[in-house]
C-alpha atoms as a PDB file:
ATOM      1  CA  UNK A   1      10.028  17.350   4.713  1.00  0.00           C
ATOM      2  CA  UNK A   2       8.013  16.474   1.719  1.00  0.00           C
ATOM      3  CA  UNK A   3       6.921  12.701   1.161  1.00  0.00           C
ATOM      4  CA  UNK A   4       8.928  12.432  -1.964  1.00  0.00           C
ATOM      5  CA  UNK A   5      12.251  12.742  -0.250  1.00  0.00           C
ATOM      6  CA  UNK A   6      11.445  10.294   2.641  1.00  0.00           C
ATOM      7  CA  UNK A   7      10.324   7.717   0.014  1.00  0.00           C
ATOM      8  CA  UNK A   8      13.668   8.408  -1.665  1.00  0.00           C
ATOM      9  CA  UNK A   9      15.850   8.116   1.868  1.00  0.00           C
ATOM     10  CA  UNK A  10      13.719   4.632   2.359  1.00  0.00           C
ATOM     11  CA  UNK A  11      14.498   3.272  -0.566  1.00  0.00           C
ATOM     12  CA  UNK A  12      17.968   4.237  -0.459  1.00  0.00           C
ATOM     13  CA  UNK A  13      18.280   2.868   2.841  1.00  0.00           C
ATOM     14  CA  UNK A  14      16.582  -0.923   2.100  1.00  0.00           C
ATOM     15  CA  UNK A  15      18.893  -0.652  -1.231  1.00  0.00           C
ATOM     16  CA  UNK A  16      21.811  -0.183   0.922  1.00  0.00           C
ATOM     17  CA  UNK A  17      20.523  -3.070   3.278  1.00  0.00           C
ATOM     18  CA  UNK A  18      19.315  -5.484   0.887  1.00  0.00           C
ATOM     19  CA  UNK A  19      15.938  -5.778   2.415  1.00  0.00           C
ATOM     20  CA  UNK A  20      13.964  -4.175  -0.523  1.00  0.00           C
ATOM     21  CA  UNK A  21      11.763  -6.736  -0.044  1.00  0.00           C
ATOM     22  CA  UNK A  22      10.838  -5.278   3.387  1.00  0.00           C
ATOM     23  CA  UNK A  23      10.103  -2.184   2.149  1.00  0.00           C
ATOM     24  CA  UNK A  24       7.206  -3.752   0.106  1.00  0.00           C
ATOM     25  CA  UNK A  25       5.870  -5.012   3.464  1.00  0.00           C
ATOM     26  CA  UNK A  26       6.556  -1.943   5.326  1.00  0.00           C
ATOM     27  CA  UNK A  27       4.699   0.113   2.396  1.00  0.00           C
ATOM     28  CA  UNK A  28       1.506  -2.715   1.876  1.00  0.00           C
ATOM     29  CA  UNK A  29      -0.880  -0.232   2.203  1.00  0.00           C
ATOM     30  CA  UNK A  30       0.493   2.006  -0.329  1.00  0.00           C
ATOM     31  CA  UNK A  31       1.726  -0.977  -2.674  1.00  0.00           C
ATOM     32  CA  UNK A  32      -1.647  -2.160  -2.655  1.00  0.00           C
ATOM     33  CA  UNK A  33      -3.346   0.713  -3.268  1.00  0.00           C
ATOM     34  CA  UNK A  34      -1.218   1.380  -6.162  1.00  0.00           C
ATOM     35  CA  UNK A  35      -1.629  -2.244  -7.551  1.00  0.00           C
ATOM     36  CA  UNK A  36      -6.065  -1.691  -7.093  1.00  0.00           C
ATOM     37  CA  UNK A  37      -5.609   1.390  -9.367  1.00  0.00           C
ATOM     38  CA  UNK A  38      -2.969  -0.517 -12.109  1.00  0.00           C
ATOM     39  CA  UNK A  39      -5.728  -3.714 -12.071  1.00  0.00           C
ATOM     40  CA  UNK A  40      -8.792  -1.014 -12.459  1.00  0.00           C
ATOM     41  CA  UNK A  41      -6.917   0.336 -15.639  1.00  0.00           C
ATOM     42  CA  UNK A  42      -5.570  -2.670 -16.929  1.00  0.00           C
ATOM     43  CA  UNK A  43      -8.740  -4.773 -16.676  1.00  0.00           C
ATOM     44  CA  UNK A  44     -10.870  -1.214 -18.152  1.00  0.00           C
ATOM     45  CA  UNK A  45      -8.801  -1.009 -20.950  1.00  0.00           C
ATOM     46  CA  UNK A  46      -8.613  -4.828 -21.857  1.00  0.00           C
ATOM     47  CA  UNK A  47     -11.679  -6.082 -21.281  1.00  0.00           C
ATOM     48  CA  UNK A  48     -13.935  -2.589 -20.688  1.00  0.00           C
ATOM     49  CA  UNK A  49     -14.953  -3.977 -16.968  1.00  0.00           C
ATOM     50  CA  UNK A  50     -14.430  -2.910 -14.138  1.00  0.00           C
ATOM     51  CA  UNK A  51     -12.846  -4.715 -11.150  1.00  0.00           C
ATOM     52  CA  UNK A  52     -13.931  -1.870  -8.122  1.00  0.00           C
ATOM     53  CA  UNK A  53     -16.460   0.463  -8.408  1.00  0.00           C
ATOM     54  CA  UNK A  54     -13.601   2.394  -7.884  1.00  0.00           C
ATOM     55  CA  UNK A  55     -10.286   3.331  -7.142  1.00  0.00           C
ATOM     56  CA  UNK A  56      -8.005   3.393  -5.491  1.00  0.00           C
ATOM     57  CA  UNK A  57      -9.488   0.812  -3.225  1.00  0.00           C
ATOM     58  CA  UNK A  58     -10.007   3.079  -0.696  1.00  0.00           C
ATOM     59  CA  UNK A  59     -12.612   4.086  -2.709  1.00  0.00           C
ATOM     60  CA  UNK A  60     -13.992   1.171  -3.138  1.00  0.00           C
ATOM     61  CA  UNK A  61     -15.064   0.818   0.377  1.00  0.00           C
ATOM     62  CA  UNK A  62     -16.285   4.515   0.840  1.00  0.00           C
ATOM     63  CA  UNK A  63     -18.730   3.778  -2.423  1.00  0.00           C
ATOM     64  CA  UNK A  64     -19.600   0.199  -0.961  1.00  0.00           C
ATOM     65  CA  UNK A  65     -21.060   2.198   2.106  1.00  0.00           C
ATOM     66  CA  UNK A  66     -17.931   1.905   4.595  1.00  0.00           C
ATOM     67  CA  UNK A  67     -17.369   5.334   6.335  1.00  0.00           C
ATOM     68  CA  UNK A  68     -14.025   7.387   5.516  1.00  0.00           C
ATOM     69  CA  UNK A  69     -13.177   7.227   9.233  1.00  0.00           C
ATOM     70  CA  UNK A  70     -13.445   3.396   9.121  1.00  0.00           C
ATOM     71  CA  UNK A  71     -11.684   2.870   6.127  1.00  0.00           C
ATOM     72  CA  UNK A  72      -8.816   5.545   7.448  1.00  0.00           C
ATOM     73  CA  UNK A  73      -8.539   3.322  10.724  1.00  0.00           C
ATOM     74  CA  UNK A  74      -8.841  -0.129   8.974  1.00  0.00           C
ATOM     75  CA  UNK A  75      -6.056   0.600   7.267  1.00  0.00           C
ATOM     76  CA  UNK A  76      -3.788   1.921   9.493  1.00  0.00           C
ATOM     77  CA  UNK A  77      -4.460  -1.441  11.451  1.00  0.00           C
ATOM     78  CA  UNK A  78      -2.906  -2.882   8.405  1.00  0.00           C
ATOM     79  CA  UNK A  79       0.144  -0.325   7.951  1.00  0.00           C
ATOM     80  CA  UNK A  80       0.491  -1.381  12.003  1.00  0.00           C
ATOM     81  CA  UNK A  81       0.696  -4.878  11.449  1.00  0.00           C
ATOM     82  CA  UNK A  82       2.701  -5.167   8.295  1.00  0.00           C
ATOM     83  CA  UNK A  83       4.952  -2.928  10.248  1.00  0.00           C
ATOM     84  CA  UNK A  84       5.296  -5.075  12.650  1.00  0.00           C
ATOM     85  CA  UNK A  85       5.443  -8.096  10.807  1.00  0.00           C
ATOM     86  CA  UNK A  86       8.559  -6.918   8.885  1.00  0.00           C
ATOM     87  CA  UNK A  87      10.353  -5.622  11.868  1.00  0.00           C
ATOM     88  CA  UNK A  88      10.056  -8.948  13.331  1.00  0.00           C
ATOM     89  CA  UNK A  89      11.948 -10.754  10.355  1.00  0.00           C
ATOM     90  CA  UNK A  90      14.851  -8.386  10.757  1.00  0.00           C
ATOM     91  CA  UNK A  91      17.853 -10.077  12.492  1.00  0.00           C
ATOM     92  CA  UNK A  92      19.349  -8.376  15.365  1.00  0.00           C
ATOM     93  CA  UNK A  93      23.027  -8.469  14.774  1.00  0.00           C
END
């Protein structure tokens, strides 16, 4: 299965829930990484500086010397815990 579907079956299913505000937590890494490269353009195109050095953040960190293995793990830390973090404000019912 392709990512595009998936996304669309998550979405779907927090819609259908009425926790869309989970799936922003469940998705931080990939909300955030959106929002670096929307920031980067915005703040280019407005003011003609930069914010990173680049993006998406991600690659940010690889140009401020971080290693791509380091940033990979780092974030899926982050993925782990906001993962966590949102399953815990679910009620059981």
């Amino acid at each position: 299965m392709g990512s595009l579907p998936l996304g669309a079956a998550l979405g779907t299913v927090a819609v259908i829930s009425k926790h869309e505000l989970l799936l922003l937590m469940v998705g931080g890494v990939f909300v955030i990484e959106a929002v670096s490269v929307i920031f980067q353009v915005v703040s280019f195109k407005s003011r003609g500086k930069r914010i990173f050095l680049m993006a998406p953040i991600h690659h940010h960190f690889e140009m401020k010397g971080w290693e791509e293995p380091k940033v990979v793990v780092r974030l899926w830390i982050i993925a782990i815990l906001l993962a966590l973090l949102s399953l815990s404000t679910l009620k059981l019912r």
